[in-house]
C-alpha atoms as a PDB file:
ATOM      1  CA  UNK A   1     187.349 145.008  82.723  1.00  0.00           C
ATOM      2  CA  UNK A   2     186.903 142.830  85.994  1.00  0.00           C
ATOM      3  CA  UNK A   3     185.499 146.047  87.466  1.00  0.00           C
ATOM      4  CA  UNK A   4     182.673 146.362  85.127  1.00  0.00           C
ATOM      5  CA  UNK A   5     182.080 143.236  85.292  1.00  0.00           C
ATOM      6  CA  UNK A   6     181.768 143.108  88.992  1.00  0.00           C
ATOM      7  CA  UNK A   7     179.222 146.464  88.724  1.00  0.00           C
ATOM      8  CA  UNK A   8     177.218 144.439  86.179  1.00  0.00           C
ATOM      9  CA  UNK A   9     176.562 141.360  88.350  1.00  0.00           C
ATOM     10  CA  UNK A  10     176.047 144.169  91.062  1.00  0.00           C
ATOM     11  CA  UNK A  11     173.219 145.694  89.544  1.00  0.00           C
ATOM     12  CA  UNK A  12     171.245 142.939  88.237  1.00  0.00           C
ATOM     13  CA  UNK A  13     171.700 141.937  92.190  1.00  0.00           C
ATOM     14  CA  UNK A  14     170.233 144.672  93.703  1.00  0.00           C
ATOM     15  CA  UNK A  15     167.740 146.100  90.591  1.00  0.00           C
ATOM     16  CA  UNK A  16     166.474 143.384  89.429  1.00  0.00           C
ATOM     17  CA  UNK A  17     164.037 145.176  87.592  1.00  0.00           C
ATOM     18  CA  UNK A  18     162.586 145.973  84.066  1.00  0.00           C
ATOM     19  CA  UNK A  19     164.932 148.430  83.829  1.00  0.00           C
ATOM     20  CA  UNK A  20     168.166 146.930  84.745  1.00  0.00           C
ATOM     21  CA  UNK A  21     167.099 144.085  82.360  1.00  0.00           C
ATOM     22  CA  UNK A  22     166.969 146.583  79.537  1.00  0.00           C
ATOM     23  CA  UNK A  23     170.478 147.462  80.425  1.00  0.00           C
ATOM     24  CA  UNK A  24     171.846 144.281  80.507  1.00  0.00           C
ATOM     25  CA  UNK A  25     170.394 143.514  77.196  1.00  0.00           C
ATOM     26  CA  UNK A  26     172.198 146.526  75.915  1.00  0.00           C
ATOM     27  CA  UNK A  27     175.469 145.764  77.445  1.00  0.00           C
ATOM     28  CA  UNK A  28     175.640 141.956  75.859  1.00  0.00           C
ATOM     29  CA  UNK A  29     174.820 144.230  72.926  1.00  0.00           C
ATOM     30  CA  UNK A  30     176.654 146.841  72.317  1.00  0.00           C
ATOM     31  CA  UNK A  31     179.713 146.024  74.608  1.00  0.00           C
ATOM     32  CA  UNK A  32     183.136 146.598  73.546  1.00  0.00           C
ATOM     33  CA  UNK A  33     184.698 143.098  75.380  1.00  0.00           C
ATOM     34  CA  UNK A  34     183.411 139.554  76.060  1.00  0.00           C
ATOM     35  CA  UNK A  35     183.948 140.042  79.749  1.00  0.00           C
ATOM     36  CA  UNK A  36     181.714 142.302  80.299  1.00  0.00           C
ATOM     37  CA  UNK A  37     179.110 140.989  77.454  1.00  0.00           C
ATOM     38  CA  UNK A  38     180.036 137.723  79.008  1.00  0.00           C
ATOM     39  CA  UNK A  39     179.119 139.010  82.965  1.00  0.00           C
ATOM     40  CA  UNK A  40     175.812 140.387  81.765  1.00  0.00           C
ATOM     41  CA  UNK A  41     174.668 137.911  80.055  1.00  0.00           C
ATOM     42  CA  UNK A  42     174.994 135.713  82.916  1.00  0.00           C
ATOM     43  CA  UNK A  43     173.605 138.445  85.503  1.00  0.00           C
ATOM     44  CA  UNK A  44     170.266 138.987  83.157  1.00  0.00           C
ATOM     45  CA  UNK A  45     170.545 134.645  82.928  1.00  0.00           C
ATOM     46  CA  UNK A  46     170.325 134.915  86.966  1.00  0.00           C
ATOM     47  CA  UNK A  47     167.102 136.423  86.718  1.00  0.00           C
ATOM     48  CA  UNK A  48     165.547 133.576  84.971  1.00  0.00           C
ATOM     49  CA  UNK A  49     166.876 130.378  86.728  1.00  0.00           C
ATOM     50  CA  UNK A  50     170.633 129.396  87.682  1.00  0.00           C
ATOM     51  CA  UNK A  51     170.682 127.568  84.197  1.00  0.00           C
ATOM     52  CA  UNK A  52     170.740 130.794  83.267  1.00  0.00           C
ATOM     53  CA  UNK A  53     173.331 131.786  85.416  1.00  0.00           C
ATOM     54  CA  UNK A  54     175.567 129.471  84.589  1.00  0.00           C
ATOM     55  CA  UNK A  55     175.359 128.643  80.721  1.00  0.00           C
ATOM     56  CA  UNK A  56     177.586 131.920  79.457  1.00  0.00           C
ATOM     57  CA  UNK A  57     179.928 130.649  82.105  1.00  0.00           C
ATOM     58  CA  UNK A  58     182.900 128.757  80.925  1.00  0.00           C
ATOM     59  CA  UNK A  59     183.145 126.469  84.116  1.00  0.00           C
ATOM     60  CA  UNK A  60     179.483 126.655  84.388  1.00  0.00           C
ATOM     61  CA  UNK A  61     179.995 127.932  87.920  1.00  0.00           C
ATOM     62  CA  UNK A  62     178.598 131.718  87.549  1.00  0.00           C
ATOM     63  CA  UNK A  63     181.671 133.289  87.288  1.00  0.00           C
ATOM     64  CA  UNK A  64     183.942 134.173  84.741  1.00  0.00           C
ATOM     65  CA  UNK A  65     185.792 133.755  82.118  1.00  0.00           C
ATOM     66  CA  UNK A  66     182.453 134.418  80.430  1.00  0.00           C
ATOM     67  CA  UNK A  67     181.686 132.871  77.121  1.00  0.00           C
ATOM     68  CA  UNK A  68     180.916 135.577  74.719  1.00  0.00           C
ATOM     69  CA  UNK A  69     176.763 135.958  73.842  1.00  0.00           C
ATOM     70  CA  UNK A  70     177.338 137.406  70.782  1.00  0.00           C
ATOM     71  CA  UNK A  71     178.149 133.493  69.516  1.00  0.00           C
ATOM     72  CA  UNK A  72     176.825 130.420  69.844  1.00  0.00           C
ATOM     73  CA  UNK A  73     176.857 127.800  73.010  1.00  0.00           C
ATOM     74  CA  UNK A  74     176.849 124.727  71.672  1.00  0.00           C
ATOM     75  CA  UNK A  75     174.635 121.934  72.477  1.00  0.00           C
ATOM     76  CA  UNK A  76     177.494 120.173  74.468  1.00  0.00           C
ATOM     77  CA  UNK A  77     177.953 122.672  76.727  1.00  0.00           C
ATOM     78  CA  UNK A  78     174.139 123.502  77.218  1.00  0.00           C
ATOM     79  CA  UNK A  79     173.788 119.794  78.294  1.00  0.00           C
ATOM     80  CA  UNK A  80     176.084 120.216  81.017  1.00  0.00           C
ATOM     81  CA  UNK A  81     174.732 122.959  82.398  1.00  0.00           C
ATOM     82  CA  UNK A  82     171.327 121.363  82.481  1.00  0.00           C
ATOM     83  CA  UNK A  83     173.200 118.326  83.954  1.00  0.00           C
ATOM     84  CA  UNK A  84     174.431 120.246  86.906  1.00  0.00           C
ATOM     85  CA  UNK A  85     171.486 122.488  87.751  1.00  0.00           C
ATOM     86  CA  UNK A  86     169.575 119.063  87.858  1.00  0.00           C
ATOM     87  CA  UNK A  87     167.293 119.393  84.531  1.00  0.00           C
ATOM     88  CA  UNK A  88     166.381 116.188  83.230  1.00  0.00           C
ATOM     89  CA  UNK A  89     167.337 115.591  79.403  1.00  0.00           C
ATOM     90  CA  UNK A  90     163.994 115.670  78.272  1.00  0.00           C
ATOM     91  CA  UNK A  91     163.553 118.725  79.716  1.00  0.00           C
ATOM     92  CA  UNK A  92     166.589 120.882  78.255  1.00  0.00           C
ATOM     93  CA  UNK A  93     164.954 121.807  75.102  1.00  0.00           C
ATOM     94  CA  UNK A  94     161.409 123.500  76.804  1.00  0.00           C
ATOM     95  CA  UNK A  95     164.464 125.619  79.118  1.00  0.00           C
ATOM     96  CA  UNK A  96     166.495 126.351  76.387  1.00  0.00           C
ATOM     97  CA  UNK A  97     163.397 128.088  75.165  1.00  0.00           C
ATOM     98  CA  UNK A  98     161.990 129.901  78.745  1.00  0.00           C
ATOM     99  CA  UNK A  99     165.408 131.514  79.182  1.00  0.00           C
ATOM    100  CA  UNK A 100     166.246 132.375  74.932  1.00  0.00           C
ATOM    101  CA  UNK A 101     162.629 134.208  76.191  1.00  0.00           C
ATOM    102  CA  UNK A 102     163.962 135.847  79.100  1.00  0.00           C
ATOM    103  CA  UNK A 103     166.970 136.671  77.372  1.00  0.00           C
ATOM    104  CA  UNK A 104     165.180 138.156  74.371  1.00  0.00           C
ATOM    105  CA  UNK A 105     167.082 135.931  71.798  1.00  0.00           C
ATOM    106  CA  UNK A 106     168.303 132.537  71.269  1.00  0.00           C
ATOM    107  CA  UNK A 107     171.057 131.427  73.407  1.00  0.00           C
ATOM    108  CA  UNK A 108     172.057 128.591  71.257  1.00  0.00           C
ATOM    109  CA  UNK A 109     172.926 130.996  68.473  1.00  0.00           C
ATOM    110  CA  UNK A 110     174.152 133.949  70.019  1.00  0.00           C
ATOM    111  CA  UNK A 111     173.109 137.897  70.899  1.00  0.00           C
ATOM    112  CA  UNK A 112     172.923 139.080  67.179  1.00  0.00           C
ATOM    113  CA  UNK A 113     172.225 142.721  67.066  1.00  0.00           C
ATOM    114  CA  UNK A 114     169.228 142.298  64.737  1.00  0.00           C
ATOM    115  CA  UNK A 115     167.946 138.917  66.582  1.00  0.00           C
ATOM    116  CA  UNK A 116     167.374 141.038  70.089  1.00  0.00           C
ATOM    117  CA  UNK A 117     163.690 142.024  70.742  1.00  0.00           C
ATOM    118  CA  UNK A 118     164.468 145.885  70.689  1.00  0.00           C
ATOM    119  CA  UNK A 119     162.713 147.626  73.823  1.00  0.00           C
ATOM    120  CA  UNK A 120     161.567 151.297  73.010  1.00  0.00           C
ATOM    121  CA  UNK A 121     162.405 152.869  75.667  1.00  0.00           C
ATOM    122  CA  UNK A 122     165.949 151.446  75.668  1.00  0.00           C
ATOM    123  CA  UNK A 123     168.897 153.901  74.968  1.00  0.00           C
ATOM    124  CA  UNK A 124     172.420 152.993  73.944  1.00  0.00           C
ATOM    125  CA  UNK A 125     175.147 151.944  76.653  1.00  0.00           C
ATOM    126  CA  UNK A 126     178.168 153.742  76.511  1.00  0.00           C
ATOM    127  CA  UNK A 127     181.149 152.611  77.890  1.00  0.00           C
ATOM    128  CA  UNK A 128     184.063 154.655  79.208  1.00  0.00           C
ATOM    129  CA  UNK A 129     187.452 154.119  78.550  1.00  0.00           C
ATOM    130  CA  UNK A 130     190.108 154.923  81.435  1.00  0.00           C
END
């Protein structure tokens, strides 16, 4: 798992580009573990601000343990990731809502499969199993 994870944040590095974004939207998804879900939602996150970085962190430090998209972050732990990137609290609500753009859904409730802005030219992820 670690190694997916580590090819995830890889990617997003080095392609950060409509099309790796697509990807990473499928992998928080349709992945099988919260690892990996967890690792790209924070890589995709990256490409917005390092709020979004570090909210689906657990430590809020941009690495894992990941918090899983598919739920909820709650508003506690959203405040201290605003805290430590600096955001004022005034100001968490209008980011909350620039990266649940990025991200294509709301972070505060979670990756559902039917609240992700589909992209047509998006294919399923399929993950291998050693």
């Amino acid at each position: 798992m670690r190694t997916r994870s580590a090819a995830v944040r890889v990617l997003a590095a080095k392609w950060p580009d409509q099309t790796t974004r697509e990807l990473l939207v499928q992998c928080i998804v349709q992945g099988s573990n919260a690892e990996t879900r967890g690792a790209a939602c924070s890589a995709l996150g990256k490409m917005h601000s390092e709020f979004g970085h570090i909210l689906p962190t657990r430590d809020l430090d941009g690495i894992g343990p990941y918090l899983d998209p598919l739920k909820p972050i709650s508003r506690k732990h959203i405040e201290k990731a605003a805290a430590q990137v600096g955001i004022r609290p005034d100001d968490i609500d209008a980011q909350v809502a620039t990266l649940s753009a990025h991200m294509g859904w709301d972070v505060r409730v979670g990756a559902k499969k039917k609240a992700v802005k589909k992209s047509s030219s998006a294919k399923p992820v399929r993950e291998r199993h050693n």
